[in-house]
C-alpha atoms as a PDB file:
ATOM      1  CA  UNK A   1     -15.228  20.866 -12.100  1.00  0.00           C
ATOM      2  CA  UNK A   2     -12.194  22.176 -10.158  1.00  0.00           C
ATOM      3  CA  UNK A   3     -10.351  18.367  -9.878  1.00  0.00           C
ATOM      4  CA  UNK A   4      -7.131  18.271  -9.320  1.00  0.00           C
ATOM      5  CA  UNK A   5      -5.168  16.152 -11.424  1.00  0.00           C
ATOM      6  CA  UNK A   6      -3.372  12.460  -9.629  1.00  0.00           C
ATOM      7  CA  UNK A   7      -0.571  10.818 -10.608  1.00  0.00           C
ATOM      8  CA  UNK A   8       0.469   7.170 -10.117  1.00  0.00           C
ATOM      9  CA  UNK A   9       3.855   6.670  -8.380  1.00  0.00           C
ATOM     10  CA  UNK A  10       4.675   2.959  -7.924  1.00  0.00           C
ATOM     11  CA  UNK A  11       7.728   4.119  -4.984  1.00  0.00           C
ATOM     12  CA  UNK A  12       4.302   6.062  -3.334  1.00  0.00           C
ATOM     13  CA  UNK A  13       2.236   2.627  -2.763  1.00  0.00           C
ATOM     14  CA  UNK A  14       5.342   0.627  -1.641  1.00  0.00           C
ATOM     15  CA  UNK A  15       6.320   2.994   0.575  1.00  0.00           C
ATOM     16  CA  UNK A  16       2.696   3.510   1.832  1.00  0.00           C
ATOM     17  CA  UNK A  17       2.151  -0.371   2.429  1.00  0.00           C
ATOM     18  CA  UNK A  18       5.266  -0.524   4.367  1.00  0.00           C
ATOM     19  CA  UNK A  19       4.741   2.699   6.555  1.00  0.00           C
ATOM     20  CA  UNK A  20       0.736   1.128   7.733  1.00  0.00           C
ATOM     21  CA  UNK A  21       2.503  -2.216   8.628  1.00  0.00           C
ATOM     22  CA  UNK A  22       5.332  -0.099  10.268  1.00  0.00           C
ATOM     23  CA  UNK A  23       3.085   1.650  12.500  1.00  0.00           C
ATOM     24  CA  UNK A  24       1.036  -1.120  13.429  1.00  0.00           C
ATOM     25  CA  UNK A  25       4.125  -2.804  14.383  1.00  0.00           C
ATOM     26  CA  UNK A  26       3.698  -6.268  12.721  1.00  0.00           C
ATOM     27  CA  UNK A  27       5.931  -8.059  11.090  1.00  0.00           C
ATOM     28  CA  UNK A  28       5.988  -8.921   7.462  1.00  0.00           C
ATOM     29  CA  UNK A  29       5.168 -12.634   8.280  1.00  0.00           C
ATOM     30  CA  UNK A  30       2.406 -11.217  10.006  1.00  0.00           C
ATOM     31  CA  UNK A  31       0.954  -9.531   7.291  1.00  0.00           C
ATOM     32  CA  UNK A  32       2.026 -12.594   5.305  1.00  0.00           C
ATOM     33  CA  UNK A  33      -0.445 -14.579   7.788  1.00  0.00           C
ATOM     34  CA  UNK A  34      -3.720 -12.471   7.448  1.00  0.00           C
ATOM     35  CA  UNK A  35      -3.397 -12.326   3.473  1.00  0.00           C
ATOM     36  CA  UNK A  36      -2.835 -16.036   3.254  1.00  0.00           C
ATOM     37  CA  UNK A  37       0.639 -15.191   0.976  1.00  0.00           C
ATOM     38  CA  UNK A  38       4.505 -15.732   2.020  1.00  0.00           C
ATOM     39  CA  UNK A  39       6.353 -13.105   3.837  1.00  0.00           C
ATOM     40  CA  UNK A  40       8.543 -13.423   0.540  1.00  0.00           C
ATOM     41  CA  UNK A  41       4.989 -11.721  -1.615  1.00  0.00           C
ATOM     42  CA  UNK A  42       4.877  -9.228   1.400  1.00  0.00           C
ATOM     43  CA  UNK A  43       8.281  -7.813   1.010  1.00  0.00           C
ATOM     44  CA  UNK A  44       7.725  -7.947  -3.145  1.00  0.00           C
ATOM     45  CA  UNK A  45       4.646  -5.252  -2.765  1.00  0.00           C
ATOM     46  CA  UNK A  46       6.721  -3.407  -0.341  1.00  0.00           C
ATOM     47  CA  UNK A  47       9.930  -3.283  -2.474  1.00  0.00           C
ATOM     48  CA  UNK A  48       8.065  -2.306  -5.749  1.00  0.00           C
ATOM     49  CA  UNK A  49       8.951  -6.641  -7.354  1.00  0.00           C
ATOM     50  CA  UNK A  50       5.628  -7.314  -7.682  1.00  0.00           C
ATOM     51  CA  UNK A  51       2.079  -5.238  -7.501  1.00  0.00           C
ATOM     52  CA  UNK A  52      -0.237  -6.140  -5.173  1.00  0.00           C
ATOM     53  CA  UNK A  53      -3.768  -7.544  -6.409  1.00  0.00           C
ATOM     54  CA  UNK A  54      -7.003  -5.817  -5.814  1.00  0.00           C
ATOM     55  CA  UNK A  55      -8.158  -8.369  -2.761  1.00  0.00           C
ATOM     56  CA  UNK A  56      -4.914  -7.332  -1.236  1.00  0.00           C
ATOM     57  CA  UNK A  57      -5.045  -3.739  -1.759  1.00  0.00           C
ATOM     58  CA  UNK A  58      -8.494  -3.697  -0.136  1.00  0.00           C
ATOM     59  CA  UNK A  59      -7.625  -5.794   3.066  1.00  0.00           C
ATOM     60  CA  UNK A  60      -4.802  -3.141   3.496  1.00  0.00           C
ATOM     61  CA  UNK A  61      -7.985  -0.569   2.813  1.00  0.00           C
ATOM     62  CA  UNK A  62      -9.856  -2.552   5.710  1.00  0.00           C
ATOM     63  CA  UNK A  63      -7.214  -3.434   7.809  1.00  0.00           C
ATOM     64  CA  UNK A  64      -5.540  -0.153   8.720  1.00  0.00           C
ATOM     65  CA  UNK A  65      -8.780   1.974   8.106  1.00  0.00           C
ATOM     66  CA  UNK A  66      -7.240   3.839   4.808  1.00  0.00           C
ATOM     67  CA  UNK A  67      -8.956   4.513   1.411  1.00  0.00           C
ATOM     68  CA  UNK A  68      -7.574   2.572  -1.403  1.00  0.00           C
ATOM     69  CA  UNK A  69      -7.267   5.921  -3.403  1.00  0.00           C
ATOM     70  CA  UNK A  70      -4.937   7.043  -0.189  1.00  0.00           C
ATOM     71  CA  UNK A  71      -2.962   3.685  -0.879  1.00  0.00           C
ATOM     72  CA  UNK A  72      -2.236   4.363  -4.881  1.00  0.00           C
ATOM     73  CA  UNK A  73      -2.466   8.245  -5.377  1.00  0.00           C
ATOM     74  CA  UNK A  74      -0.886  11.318  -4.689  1.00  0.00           C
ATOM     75  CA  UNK A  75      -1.953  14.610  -5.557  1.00  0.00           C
ATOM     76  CA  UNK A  76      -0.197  16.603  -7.944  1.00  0.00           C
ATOM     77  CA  UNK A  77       1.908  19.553  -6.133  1.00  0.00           C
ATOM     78  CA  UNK A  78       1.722  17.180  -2.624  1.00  0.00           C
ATOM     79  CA  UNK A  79       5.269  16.681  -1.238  1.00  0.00           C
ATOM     80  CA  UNK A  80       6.908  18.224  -4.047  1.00  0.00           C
END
């Protein structure tokens, strides 16, 4: 049906997660703070040490006002 194919880059949802809290100019702790985890779990998603769970990956979703697809994909032939 004309879908264009998506790949899974780990480096593309670590850097995504850090770029939203970036912008909304919090703090890792203050991430840490609204997910209930340790600023220590925060910087682990961010730095690729540990992937995030579903229930986080959907109060990023809700929290910045971005699909979770947005979060985990990128198109083929985007940025390349």
């Amino acid at each position: 049906m004309g879908s264009k194919a998506v790949s899974f880059d780990p480096f593309i949802l670590c850097s995504n997660l850090k770029s939203l809290r970036e912008t909304a100019h919090m703090s890792q702790t203050d991430v840490a703070k609204k997910l209930g985890v340790s600023q220590n779990s925060v910087w682990k998603y961010e730095s690729g040490q540990a992937e995030p769970s579903l229930a986080v990956l959907l109060w990023y979703s809700r929290e910045f006002g971005i699909s979770v697809d947005s979060l985990l994909l990128r198109k083929e032939g985007e940025n390349d």
